[in-house]
N, C-alpha and C. Protein backbone atom coordinates (compact mmCIF):
# COMPACT_ATOMS: atom_id res chain seq x y z
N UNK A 1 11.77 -25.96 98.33
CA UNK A 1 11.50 -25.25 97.10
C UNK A 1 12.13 -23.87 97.20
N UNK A 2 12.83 -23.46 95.99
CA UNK A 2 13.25 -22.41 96.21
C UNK A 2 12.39 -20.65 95.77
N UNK A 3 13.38 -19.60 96.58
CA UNK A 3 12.15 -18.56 96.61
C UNK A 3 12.95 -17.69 95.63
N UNK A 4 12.78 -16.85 95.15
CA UNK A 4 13.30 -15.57 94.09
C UNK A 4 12.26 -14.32 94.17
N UNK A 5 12.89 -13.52 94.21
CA UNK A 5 12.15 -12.00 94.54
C UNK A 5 12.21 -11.64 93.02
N UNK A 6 11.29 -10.37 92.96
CA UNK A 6 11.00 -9.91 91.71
C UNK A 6 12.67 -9.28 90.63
N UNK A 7 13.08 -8.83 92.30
CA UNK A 7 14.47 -8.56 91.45
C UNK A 7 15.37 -9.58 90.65
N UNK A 8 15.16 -10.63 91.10
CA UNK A 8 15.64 -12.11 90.70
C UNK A 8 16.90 -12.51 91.64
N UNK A 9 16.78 -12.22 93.05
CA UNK A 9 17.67 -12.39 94.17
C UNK A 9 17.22 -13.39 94.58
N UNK A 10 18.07 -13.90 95.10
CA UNK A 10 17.78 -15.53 95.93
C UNK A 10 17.93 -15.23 97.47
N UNK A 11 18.37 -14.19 98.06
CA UNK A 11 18.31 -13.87 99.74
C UNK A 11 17.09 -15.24 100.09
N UNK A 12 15.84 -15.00 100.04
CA UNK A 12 14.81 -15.45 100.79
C UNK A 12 15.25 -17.00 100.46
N UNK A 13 15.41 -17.50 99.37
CA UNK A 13 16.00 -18.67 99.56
C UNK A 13 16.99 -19.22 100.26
N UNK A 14 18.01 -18.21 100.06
CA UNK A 14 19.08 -18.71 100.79
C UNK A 14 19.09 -18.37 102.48
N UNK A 15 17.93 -17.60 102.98
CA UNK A 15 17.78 -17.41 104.13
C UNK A 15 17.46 -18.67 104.96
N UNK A 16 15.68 -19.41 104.54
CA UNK A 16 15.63 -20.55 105.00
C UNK A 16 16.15 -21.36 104.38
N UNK A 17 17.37 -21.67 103.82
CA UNK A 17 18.18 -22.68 103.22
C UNK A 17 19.04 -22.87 105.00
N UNK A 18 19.82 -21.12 104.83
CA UNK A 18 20.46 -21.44 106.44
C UNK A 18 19.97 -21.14 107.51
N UNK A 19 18.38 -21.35 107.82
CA UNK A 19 18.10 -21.16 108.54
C UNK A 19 17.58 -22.83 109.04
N UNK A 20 16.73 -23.75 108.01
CA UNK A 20 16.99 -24.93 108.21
C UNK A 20 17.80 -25.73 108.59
N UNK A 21 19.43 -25.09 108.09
CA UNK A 21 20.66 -26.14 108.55
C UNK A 21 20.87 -25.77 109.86
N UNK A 22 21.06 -24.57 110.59
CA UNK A 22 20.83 -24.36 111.63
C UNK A 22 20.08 -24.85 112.60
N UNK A 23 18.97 -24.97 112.40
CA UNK A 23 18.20 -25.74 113.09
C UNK A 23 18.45 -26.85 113.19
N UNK A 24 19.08 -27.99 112.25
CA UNK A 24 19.53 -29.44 112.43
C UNK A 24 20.98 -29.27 112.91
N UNK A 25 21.73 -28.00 112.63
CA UNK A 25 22.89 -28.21 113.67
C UNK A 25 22.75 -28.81 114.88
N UNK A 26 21.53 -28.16 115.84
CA UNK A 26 21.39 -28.24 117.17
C UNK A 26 21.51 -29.61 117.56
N UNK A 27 21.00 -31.14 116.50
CA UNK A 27 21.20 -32.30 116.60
C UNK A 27 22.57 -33.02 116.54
N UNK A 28 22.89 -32.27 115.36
CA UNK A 28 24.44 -32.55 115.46
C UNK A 28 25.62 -32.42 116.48
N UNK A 29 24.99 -31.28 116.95
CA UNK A 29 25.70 -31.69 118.24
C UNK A 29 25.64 -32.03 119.77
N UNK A 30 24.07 -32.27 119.41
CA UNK A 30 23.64 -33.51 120.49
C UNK A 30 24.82 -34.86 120.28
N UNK A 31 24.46 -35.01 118.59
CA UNK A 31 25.30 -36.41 118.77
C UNK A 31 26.76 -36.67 119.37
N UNK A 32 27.34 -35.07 119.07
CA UNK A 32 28.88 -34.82 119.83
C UNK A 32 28.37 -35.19 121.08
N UNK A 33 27.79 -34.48 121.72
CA UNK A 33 27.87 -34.60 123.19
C UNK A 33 27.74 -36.36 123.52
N UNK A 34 27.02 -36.87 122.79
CA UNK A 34 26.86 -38.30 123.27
C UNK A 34 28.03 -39.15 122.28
N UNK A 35 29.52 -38.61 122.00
CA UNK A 35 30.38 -39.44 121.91
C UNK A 35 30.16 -40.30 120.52
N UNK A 36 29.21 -39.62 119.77
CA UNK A 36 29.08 -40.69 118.39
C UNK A 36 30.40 -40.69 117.28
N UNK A 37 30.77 -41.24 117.12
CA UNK A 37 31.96 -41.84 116.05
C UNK A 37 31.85 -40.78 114.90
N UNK A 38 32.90 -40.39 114.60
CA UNK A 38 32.79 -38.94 113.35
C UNK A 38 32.48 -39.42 112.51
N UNK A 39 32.10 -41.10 111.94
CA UNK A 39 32.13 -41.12 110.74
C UNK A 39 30.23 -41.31 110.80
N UNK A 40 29.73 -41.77 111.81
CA UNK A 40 28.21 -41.82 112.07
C UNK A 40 27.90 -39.99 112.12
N UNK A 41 28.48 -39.06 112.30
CA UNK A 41 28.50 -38.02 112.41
C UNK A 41 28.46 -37.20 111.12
N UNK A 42 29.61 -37.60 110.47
CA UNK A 42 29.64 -37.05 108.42
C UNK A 42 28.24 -37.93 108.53
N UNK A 43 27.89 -38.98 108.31
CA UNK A 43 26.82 -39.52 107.58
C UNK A 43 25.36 -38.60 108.10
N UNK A 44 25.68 -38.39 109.60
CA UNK A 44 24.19 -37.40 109.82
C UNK A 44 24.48 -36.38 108.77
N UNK A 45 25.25 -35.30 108.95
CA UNK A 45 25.93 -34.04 108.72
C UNK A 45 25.14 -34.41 107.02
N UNK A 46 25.61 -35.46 106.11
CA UNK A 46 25.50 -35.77 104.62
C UNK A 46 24.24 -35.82 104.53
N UNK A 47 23.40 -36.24 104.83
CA UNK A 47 22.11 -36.27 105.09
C UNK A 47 20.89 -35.49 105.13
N UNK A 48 21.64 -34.98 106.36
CA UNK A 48 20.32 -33.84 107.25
C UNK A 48 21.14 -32.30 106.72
N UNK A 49 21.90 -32.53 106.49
CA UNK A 49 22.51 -30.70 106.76
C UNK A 49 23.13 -30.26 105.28
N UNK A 50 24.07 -30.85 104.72
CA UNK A 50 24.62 -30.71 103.06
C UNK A 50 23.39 -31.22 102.63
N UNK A 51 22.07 -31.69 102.85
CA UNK A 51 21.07 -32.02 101.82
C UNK A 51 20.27 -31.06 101.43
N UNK A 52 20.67 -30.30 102.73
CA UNK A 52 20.00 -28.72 102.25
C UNK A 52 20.62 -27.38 102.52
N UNK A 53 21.58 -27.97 102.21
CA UNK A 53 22.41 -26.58 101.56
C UNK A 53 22.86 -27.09 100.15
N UNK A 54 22.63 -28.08 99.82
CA UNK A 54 22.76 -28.79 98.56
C UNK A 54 21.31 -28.25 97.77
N UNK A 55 19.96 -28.14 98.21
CA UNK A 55 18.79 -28.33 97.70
C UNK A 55 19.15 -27.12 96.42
N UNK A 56 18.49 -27.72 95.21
CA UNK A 56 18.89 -26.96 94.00
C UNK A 56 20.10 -25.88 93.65
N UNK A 57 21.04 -26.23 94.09
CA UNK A 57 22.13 -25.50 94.26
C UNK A 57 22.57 -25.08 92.87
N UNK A 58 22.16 -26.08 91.61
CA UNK A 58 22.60 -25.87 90.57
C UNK A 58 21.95 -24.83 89.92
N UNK A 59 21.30 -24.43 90.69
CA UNK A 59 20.13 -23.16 90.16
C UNK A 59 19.87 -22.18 90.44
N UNK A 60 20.40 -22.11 91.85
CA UNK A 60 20.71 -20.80 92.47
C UNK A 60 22.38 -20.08 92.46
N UNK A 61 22.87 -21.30 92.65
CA UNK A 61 24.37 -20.62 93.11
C UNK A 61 25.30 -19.52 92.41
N UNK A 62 24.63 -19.55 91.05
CA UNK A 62 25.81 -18.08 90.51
C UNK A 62 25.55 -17.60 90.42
N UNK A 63 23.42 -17.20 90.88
CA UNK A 63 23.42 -16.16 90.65
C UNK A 63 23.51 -15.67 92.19
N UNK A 64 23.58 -16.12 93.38
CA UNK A 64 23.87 -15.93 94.62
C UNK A 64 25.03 -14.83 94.88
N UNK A 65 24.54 -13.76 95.62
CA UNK A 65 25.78 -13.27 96.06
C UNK A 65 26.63 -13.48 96.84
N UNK A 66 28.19 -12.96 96.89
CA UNK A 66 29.16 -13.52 97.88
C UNK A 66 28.37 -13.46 99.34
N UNK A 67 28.08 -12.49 99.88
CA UNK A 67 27.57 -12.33 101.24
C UNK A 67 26.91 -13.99 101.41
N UNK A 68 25.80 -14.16 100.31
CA UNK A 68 24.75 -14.59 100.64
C UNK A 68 25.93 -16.38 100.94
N UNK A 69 26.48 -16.64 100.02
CA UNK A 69 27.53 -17.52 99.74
C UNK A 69 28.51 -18.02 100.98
N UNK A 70 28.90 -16.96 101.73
CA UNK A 70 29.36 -16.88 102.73
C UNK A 70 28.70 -17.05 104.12
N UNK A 71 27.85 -16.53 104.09
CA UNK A 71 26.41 -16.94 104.64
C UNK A 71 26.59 -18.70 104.78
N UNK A 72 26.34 -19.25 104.03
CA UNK A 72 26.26 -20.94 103.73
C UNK A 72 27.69 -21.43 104.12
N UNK A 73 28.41 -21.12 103.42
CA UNK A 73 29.95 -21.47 104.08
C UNK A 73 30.16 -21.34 105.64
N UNK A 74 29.68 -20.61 106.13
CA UNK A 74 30.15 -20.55 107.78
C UNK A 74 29.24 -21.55 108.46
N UNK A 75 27.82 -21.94 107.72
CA UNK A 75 27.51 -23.18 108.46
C UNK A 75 27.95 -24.58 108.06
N UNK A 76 28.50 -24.98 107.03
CA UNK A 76 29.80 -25.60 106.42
C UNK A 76 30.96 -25.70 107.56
N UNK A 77 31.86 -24.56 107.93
CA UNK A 77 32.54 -24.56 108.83
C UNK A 77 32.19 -24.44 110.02
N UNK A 78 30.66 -24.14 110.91
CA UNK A 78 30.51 -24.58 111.70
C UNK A 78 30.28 -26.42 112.25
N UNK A 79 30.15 -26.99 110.92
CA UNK A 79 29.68 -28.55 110.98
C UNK A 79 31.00 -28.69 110.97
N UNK A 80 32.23 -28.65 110.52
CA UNK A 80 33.55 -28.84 110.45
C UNK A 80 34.02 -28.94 112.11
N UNK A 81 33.55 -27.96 112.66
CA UNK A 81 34.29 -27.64 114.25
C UNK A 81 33.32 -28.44 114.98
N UNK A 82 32.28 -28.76 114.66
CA UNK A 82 31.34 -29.83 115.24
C UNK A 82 32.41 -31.53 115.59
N UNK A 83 31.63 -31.75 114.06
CA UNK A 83 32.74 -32.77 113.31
C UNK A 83 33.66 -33.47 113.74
N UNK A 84 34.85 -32.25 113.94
CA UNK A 84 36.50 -32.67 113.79
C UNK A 84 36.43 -32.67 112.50
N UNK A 85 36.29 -32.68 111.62
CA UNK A 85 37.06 -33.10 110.41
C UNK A 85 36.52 -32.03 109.17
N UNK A 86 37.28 -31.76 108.08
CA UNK A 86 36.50 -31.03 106.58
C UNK A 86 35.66 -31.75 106.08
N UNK A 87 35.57 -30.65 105.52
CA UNK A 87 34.00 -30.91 104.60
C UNK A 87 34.08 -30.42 103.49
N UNK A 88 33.70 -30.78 102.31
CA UNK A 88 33.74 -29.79 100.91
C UNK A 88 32.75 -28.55 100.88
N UNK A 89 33.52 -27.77 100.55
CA UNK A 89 33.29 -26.31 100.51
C UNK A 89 31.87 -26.15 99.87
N UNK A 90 31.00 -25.00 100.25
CA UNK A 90 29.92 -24.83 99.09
C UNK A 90 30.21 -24.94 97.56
N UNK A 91 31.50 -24.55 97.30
CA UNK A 91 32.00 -24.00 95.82
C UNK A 91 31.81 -25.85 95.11
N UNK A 92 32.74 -26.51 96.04
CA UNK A 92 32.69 -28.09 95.98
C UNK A 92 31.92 -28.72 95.65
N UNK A 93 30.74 -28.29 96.44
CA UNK A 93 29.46 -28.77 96.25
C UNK A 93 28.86 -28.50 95.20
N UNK A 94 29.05 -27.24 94.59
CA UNK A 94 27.59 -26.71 93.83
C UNK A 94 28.75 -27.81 92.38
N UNK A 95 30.04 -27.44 92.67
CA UNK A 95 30.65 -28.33 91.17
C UNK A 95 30.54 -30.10 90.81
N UNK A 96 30.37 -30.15 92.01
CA UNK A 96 29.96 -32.07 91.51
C UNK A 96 28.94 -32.01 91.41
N UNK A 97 27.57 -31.10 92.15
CA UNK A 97 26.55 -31.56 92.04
C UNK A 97 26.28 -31.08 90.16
N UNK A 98 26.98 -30.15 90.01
CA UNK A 98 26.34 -29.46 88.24
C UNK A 98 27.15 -30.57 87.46
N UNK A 99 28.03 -31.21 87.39
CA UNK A 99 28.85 -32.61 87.28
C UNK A 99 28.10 -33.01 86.64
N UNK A 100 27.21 -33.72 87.97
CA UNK A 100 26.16 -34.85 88.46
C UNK A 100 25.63 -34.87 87.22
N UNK A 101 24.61 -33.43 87.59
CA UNK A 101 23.51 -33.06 86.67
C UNK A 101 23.87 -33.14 85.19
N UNK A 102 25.32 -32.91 84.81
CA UNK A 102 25.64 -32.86 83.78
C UNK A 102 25.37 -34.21 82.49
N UNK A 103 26.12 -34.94 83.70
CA UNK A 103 26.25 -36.28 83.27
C UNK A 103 25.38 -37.10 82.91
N UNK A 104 24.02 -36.96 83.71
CA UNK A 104 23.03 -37.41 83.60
C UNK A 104 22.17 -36.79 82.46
N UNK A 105 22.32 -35.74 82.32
CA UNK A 105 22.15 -35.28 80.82
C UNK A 105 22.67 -35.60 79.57
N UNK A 106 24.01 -36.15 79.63
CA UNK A 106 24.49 -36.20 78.51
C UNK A 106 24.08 -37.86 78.38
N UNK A 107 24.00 -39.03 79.50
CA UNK A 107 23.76 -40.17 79.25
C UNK A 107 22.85 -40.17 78.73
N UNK A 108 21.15 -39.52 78.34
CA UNK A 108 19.92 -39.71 78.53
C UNK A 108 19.76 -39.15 77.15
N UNK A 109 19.78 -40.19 76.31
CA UNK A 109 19.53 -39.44 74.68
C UNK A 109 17.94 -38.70 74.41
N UNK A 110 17.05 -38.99 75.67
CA UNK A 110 15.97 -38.31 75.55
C UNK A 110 15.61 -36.78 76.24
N UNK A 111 16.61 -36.81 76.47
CA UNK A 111 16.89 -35.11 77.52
C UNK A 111 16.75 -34.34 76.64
N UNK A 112 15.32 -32.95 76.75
CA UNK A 112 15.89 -31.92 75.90
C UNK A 112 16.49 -31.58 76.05
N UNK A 113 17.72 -31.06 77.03
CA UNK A 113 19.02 -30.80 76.79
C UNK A 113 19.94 -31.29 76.55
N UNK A 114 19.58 -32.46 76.06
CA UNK A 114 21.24 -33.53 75.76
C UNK A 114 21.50 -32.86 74.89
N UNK A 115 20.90 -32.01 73.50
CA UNK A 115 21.75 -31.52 72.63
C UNK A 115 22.93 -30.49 72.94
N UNK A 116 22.40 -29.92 73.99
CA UNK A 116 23.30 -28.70 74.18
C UNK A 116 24.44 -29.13 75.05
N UNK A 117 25.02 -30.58 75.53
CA UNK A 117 25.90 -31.13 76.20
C UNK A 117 26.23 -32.40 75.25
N UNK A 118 27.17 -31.75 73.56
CA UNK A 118 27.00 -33.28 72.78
C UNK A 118 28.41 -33.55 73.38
N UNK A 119 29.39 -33.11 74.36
CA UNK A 119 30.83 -33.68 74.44
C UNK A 119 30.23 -34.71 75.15
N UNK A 120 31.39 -35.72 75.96
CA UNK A 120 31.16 -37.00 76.80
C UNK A 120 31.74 -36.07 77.96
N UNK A 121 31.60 -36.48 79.14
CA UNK A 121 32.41 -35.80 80.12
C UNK A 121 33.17 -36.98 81.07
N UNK A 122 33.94 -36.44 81.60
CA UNK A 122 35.34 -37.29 82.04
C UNK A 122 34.50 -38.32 82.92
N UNK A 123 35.28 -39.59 83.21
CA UNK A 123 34.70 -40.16 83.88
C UNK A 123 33.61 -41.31 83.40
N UNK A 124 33.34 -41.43 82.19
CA UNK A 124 31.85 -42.21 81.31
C UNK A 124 32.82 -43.28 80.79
């Protein structure tokens, strides 16, 4: 769940956002050490770690500051050097996931917001 201060800053959110992924880093690279296959590795990483740096992203992220932004990105690129391999960027993330959200709004003729999304969006 996310936190917001009176000022309407997201810090405290985005603190234990990376303070959680951090903590499941430490597994991740248990699994390095024990030789697990990178692609059993993205699937932890998709899971346990982008699931929460993903958590309501569509709701925090613009109003997030760069620091805070950057903040999240370096544990992004720390799972990368874990890994071996990229990963989509926070920026990446927060845009398919508002996509997502989009889409699913515009399918759902009972959404109060379907009115305010009457285009189709690519992809339907």
């Amino acid at each position: 769940m996310g936190s917001i201060t009176q000022e309407l800053k997201w810090e405290l959110n985005i603190s234990s956002i990376t303070k959680r992924a951090q903590q499941r880093m430490f597994f991740l690279r248990q699994l390095k050490k024990l030789n697990l296959p990178k692609t059993m590795m993205v699937c932890f990483y998709k899971a346990i770690i982008e699931s929460i740096l993903c958590s309501s992203i569509t709701v925090w992220y613009a109003a997030a500051t760069a620091k805070d932004k950057g903040r999240l990105q370096r544990d992004i690129r720390s799972a990368e050097r874990v890994i071996g391999c990229n990963r989509p960027s926070l920026q990446d993330l927060f845009a398919s996931r508002t996509l997502k959200r989009a889409k699913k709004i515009t399918a759902d003729p009972s959404h109060p917001r379907q009115k305010l999304c009457p285009f189709h969006l690519a992809g339907d």
